[in-house]
C-alpha atoms as a PDB file:
ATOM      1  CA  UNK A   1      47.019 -23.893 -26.764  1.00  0.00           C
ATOM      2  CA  UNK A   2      44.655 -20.886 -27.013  1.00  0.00           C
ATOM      3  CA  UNK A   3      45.998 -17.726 -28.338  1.00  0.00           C
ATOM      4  CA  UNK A   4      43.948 -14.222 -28.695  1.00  0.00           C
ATOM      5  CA  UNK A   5      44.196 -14.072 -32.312  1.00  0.00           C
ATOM      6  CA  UNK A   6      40.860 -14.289 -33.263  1.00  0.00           C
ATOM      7  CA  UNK A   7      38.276 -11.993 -34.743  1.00  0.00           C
ATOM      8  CA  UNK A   8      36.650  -9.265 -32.606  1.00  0.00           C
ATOM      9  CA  UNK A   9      36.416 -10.950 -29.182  1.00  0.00           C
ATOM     10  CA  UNK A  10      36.422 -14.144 -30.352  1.00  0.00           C
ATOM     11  CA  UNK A  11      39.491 -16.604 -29.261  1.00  0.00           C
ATOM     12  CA  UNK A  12      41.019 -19.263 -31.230  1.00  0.00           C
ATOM     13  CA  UNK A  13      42.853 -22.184 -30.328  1.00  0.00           C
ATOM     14  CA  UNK A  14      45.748 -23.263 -32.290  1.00  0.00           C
ATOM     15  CA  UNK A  15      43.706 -25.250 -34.266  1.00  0.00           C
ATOM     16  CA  UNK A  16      41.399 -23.238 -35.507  1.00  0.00           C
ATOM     17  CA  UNK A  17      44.286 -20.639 -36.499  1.00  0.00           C
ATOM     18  CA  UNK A  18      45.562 -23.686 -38.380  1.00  0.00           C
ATOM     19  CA  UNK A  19      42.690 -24.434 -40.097  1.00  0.00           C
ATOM     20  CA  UNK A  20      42.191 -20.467 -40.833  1.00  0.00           C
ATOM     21  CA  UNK A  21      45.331 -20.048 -42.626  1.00  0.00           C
ATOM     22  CA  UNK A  22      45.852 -22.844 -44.859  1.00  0.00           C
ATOM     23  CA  UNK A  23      41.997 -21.920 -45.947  1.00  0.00           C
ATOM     24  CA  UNK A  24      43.064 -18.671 -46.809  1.00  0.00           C
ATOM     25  CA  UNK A  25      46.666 -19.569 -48.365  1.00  0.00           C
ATOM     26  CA  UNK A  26      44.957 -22.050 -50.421  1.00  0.00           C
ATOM     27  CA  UNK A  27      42.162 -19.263 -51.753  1.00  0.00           C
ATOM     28  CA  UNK A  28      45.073 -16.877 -52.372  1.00  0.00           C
ATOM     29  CA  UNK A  29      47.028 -19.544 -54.214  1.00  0.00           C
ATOM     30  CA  UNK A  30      44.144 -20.281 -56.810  1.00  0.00           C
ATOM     31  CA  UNK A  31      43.410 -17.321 -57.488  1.00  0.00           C
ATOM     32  CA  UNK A  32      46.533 -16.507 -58.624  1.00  0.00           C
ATOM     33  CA  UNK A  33      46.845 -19.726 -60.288  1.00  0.00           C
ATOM     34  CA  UNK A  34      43.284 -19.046 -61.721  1.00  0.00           C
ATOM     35  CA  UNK A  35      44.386 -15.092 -63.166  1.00  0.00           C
ATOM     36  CA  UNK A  36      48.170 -14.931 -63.627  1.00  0.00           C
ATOM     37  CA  UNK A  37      47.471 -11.934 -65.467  1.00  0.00           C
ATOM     38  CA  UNK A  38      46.317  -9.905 -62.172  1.00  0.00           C
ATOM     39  CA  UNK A  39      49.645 -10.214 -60.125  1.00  0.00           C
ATOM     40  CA  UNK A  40      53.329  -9.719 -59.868  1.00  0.00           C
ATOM     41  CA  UNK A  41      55.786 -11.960 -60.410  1.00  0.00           C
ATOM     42  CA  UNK A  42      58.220 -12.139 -58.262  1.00  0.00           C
ATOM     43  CA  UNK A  43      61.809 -12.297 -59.693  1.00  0.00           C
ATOM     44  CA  UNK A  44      64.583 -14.961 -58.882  1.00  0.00           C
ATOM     45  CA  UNK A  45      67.824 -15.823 -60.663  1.00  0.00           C
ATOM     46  CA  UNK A  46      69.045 -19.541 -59.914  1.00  0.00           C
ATOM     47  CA  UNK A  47      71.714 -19.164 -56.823  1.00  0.00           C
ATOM     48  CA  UNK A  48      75.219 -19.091 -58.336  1.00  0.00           C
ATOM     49  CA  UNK A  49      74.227 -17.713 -61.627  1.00  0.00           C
ATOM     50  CA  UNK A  50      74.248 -14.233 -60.907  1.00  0.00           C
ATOM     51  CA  UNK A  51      73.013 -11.117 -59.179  1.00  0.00           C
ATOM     52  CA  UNK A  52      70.100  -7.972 -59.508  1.00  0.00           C
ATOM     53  CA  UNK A  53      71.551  -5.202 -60.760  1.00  0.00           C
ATOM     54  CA  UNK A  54      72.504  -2.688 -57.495  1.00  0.00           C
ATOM     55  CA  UNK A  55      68.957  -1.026 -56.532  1.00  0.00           C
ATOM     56  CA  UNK A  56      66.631  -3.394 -57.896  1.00  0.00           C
ATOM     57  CA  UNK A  57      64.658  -4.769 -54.844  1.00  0.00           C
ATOM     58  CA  UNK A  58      64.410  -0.830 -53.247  1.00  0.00           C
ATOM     59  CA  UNK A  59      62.750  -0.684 -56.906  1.00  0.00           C
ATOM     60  CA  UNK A  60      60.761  -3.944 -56.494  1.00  0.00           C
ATOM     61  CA  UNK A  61      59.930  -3.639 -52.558  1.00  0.00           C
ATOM     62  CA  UNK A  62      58.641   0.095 -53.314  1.00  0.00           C
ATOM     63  CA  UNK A  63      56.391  -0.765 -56.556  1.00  0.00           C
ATOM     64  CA  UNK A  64      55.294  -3.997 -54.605  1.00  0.00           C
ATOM     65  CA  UNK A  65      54.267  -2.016 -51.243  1.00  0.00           C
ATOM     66  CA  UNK A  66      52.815   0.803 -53.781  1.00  0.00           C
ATOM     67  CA  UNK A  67      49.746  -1.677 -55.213  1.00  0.00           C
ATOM     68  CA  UNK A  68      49.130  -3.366 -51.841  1.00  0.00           C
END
C-alpha cells in the first residue's frame, strides 16, 4: 500500500510509515524514561476505585495543550 504521508514530496509505503513511527515512539519513550523530571505525568485512578474531582481534565487538557 502506498499512502502520501511522507515528507515534502516524498511518498511512503506502509512500510516505511511503520518503520517511521515505532523509531520515533521509541525515541520519545526514552527520553522520557531517560528525564522523568522534564514531563507530565499523566494521572489515573485504578477503575472502580473512584473518580477526578468534577473539572479536573478541562484543568489537565488546558495546562497539557498550554506547554505543547
Amino acid at each position: 500500500m502506498i499512502l502520501p504521508l511522507g515528507r515534502g514530496s516524498e511518498v511512503e509505503d506502509w512500510a516505511a510509515i511503520r518503520q517511521r513511527m515505532l523509531r520515533e515512539t521509541e525515541a520519545f519513550l526514552e527520553e522520557g524514561l531517560r528525564h522523568p523530571d522534564r514531563y507530565r505525568r499523566i494521572p489515573a485512578i485504578p477503575v472502580g476505585s473512584g473518580e477526578f474531582p468534577r473539572g479536573f481534565g478541562d484543568v489537565f487538557w488546558s495546562q497539557m495543550l498550554a506547554t505543547s
